[in-house]
N, C-alpha and C. Protein backbone atom coordinates (compact mmCIF):
# COMPACT_ATOMS: atom_id res chain seq x y z
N UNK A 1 -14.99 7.72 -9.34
CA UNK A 1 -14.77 6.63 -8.42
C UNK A 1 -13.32 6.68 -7.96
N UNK A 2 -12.77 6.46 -6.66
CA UNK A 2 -11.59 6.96 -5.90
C UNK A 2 -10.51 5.19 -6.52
N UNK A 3 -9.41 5.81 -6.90
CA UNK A 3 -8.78 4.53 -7.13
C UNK A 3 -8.89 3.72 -8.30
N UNK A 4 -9.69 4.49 -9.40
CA UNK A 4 -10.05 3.90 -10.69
C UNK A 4 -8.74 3.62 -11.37
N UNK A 5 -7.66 4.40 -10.92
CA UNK A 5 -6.33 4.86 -11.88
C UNK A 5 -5.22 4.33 -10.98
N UNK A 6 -5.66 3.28 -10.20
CA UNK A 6 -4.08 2.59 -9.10
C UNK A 6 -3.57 1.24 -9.86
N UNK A 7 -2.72 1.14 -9.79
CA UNK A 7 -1.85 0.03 -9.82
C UNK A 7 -2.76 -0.90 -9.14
N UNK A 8 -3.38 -1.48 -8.53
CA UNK A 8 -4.38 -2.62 -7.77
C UNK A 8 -5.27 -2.65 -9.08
N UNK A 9 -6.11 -1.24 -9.09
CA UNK A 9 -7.17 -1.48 -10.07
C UNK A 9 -6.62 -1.69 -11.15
N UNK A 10 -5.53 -1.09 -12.32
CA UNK A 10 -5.18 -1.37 -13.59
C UNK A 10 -4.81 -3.24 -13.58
N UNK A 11 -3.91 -3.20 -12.38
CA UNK A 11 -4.62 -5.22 -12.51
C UNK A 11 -5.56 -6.10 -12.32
N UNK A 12 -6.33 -5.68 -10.89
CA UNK A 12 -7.88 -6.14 -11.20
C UNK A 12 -8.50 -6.36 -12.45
N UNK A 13 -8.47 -5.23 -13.33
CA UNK A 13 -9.15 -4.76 -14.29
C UNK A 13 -8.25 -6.37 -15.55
N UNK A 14 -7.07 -5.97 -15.56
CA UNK A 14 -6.28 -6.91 -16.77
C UNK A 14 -6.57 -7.95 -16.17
N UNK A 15 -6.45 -8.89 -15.05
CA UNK A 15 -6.95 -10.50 -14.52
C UNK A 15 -8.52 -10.61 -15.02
N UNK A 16 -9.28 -9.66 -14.56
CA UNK A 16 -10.86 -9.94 -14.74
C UNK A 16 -10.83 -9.93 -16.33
N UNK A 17 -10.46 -8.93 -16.97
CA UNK A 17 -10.89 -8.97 -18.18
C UNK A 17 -10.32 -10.28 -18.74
N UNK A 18 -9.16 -10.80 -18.78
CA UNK A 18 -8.34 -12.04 -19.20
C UNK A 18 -9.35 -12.87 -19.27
N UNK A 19 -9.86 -13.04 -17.86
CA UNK A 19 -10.50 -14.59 -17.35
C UNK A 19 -12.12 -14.63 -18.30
N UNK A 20 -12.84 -13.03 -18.06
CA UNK A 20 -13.90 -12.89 -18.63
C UNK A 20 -14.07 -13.22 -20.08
N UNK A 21 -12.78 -13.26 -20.98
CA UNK A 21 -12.48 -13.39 -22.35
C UNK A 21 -11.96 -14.76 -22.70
N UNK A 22 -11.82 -15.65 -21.09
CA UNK A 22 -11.47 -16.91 -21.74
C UNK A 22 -9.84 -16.93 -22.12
N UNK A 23 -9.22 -16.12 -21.71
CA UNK A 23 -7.97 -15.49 -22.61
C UNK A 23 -6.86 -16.25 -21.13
N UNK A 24 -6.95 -17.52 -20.82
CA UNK A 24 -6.27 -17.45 -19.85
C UNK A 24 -4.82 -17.89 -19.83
N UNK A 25 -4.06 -18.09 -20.91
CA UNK A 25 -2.58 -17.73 -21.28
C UNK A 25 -2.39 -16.23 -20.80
N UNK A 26 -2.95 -15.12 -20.64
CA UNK A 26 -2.91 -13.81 -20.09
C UNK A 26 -2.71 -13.94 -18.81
N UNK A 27 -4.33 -14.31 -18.29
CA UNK A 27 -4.33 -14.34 -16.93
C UNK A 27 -3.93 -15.04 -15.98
N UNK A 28 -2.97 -15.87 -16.82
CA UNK A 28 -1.99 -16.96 -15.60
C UNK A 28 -0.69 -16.53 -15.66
N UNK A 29 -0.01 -15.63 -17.30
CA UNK A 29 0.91 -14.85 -16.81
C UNK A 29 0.81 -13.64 -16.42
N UNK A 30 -0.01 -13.08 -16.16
CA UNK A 30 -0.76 -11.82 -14.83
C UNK A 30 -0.32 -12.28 -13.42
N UNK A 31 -1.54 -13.24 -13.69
CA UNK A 31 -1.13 -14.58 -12.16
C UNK A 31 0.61 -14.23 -11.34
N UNK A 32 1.11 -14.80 -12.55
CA UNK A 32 3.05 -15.63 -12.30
C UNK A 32 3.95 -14.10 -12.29
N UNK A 33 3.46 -12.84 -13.12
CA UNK A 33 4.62 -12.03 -13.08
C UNK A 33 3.85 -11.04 -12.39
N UNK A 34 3.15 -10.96 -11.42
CA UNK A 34 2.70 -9.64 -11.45
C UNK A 34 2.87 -9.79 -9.86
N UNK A 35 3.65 -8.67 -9.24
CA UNK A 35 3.80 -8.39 -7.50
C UNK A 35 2.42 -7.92 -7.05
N UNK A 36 1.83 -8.88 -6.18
CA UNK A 36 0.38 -8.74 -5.83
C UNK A 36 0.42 -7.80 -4.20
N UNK A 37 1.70 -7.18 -3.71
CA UNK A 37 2.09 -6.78 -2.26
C UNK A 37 0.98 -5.16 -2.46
N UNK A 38 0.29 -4.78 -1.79
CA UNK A 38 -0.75 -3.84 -2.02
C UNK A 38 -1.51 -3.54 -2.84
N UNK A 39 -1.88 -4.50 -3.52
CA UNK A 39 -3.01 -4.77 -4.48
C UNK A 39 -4.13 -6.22 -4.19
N UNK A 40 -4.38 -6.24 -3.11
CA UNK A 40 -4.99 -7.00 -2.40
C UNK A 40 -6.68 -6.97 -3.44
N UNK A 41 -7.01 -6.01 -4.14
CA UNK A 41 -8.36 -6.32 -4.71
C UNK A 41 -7.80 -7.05 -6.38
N UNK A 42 -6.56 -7.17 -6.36
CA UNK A 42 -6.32 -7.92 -7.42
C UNK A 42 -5.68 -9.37 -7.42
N UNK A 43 -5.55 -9.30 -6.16
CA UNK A 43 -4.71 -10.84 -4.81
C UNK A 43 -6.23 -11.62 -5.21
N UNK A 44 -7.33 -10.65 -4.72
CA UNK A 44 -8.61 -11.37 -4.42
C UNK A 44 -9.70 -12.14 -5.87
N UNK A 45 -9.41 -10.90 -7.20
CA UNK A 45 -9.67 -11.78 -8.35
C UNK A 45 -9.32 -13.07 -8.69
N UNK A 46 -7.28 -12.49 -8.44
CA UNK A 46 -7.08 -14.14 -9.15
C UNK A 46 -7.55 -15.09 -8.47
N UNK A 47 -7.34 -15.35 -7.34
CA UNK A 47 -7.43 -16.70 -6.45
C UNK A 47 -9.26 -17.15 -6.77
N UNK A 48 -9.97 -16.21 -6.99
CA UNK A 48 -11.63 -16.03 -7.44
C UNK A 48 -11.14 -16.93 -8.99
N UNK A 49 -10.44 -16.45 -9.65
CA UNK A 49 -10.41 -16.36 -11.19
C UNK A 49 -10.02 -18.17 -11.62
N UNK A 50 -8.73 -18.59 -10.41
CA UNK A 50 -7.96 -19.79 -11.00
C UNK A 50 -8.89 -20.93 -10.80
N UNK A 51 -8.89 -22.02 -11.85
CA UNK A 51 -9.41 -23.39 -11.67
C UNK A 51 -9.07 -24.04 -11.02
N UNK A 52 -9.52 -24.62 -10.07
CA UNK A 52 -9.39 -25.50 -9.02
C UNK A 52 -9.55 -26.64 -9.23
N UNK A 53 -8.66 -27.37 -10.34
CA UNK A 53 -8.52 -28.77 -10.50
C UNK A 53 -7.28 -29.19 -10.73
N UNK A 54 -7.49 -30.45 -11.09
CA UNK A 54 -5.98 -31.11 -10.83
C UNK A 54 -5.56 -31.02 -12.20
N UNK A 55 -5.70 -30.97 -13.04
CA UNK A 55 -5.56 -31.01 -14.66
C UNK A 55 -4.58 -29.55 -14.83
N UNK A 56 -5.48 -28.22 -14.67
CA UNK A 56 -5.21 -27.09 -14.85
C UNK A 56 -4.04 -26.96 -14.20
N UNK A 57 -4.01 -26.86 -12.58
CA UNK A 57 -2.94 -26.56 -11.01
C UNK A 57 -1.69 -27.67 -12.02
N UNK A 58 -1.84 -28.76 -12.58
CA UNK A 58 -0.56 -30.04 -12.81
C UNK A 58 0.10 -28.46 -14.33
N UNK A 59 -1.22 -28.39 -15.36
CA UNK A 59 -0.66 -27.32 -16.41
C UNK A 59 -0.13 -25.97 -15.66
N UNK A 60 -0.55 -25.14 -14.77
CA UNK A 60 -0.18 -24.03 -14.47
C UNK A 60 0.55 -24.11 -13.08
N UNK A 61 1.50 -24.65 -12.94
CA UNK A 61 1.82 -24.99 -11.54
C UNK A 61 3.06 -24.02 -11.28
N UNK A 62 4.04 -23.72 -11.98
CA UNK A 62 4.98 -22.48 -11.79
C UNK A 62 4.34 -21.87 -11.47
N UNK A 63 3.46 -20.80 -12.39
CA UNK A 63 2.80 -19.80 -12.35
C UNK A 63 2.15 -19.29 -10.81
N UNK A 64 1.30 -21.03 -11.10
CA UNK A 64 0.51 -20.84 -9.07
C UNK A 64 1.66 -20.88 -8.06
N UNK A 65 2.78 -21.69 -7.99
CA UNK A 65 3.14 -21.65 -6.54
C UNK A 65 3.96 -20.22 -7.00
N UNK A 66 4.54 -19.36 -7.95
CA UNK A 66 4.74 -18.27 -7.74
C UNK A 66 3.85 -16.94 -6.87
N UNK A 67 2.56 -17.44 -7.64
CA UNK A 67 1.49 -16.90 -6.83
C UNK A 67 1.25 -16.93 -5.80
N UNK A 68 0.95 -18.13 -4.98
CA UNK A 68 0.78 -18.78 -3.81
C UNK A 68 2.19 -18.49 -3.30
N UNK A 69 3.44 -18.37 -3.31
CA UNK A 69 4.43 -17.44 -2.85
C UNK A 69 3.99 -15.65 -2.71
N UNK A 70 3.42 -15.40 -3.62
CA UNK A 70 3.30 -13.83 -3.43
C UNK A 70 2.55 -13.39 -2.76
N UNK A 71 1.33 -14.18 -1.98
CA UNK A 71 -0.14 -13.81 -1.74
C UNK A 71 0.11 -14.64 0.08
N UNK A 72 0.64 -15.60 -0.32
CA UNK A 72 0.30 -16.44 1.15
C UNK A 72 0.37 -15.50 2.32
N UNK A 73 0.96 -14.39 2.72
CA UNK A 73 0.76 -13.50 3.76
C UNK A 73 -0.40 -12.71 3.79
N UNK A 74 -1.18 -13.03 2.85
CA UNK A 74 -2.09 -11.94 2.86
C UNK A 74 -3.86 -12.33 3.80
N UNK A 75 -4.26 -11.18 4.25
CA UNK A 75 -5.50 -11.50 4.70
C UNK A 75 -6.67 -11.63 3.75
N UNK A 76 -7.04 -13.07 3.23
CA UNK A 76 -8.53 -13.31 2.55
C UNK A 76 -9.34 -12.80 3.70
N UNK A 77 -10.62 -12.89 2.80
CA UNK A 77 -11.85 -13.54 3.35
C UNK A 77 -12.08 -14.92 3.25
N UNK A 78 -13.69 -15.73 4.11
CA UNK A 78 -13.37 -16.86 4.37
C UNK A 78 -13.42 -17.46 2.85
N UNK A 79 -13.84 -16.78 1.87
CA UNK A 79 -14.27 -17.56 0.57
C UNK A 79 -12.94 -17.47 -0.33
N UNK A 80 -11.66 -16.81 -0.22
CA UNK A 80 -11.07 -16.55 -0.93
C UNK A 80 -9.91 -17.28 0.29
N UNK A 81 -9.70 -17.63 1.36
CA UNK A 81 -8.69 -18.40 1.74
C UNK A 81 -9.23 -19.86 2.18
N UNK A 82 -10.72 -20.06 1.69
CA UNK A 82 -10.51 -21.75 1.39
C UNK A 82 -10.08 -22.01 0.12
N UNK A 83 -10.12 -20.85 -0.80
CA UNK A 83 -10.14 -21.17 -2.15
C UNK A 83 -8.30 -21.77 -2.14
N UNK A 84 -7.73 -20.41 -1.43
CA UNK A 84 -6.43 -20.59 -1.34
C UNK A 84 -5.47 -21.83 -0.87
N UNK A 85 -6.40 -22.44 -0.24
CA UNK A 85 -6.36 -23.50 0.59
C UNK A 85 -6.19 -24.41 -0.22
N UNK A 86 -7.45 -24.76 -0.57
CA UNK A 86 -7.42 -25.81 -1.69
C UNK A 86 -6.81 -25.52 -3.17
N UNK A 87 -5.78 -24.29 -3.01
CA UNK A 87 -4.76 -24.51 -4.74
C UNK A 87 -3.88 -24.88 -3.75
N UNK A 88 -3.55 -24.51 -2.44
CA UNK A 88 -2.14 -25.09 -1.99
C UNK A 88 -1.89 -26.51 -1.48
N UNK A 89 -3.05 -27.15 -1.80
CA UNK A 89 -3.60 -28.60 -1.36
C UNK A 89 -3.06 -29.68 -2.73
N UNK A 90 -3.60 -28.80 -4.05
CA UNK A 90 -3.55 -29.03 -5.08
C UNK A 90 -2.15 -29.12 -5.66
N UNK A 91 -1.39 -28.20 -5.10
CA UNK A 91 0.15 -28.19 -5.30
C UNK A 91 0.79 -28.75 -4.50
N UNK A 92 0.22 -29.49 -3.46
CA UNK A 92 1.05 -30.61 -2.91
C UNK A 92 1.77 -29.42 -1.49
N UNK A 93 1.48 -28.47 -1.52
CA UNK A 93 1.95 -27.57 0.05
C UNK A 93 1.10 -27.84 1.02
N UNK A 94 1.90 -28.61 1.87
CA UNK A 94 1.04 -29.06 3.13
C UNK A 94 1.18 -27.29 4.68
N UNK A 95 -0.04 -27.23 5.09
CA UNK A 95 0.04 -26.56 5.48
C UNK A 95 -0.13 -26.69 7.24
N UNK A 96 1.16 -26.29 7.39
CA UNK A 96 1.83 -26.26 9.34
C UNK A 96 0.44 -25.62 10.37
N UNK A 97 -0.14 -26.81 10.86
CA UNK A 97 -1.24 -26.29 11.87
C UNK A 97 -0.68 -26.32 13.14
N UNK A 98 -1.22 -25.47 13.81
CA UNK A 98 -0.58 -25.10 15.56
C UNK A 98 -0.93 -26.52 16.30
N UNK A 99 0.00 -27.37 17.01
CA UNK A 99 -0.17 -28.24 17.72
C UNK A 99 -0.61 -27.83 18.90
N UNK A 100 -2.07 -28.52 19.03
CA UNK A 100 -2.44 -28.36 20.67
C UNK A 100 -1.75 -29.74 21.65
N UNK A 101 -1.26 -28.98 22.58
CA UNK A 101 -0.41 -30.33 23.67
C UNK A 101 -1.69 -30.74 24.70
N UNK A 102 -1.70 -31.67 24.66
CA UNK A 102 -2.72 -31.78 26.07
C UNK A 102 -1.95 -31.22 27.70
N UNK A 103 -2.84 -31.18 28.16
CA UNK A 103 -2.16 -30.41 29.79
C UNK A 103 -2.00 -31.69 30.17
N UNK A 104 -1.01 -31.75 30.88
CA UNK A 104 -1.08 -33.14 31.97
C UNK A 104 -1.25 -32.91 33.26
């Protein structure tokens, strides 16, 4: 399989396994220290991987807006940038929508 041995996959692989094991003191400092800039199939676990509540986002909140700093340029899909959406909702980052002006 092409890419079994990249830097993307050796973190894919450490986030999934973390989360799959319940082990998520790992996979939130995976999350917080790990440069996600061309590893976009491991951009796409975590944001899949993190809990989307207010309890967890209030406990892991360095970690995420580090994250949500490292990733926000990146192109999701639609299921992985509502997800994104709603941790940056959760962290209180309001997000700048294009003002439409009316014509007069």
């Amino acid at each position: 399989m092409s890419g079994t041995s990249s830097p993307s996959w050796e973190l894919l692989k450490k986030i999934v396994t973390a989360s799959n094991s319940q082990n998520y003191d790992e996979m939130y400092a995976l999350i917080e220290t790990s440069d996600f800039s061309d590893k976009k199939q491991a951009a796409h676990a975590a944001i899949s991987a993190i809990e989307l509540v207010q309890d967890n986002v209030d406990a892991r909140r360095e970690a995420l807006l580090k994250f949500v700093n490292n990733v926000n340029s990146m192109d999701f899909d639609f299921r992985e940038a509502f997800r994104l959406s709603l941790l940056k909702g959760l962290l209180g980052i309001t997000e700048q929508e294009p003002q439409n002006q009316p014509s007069e």
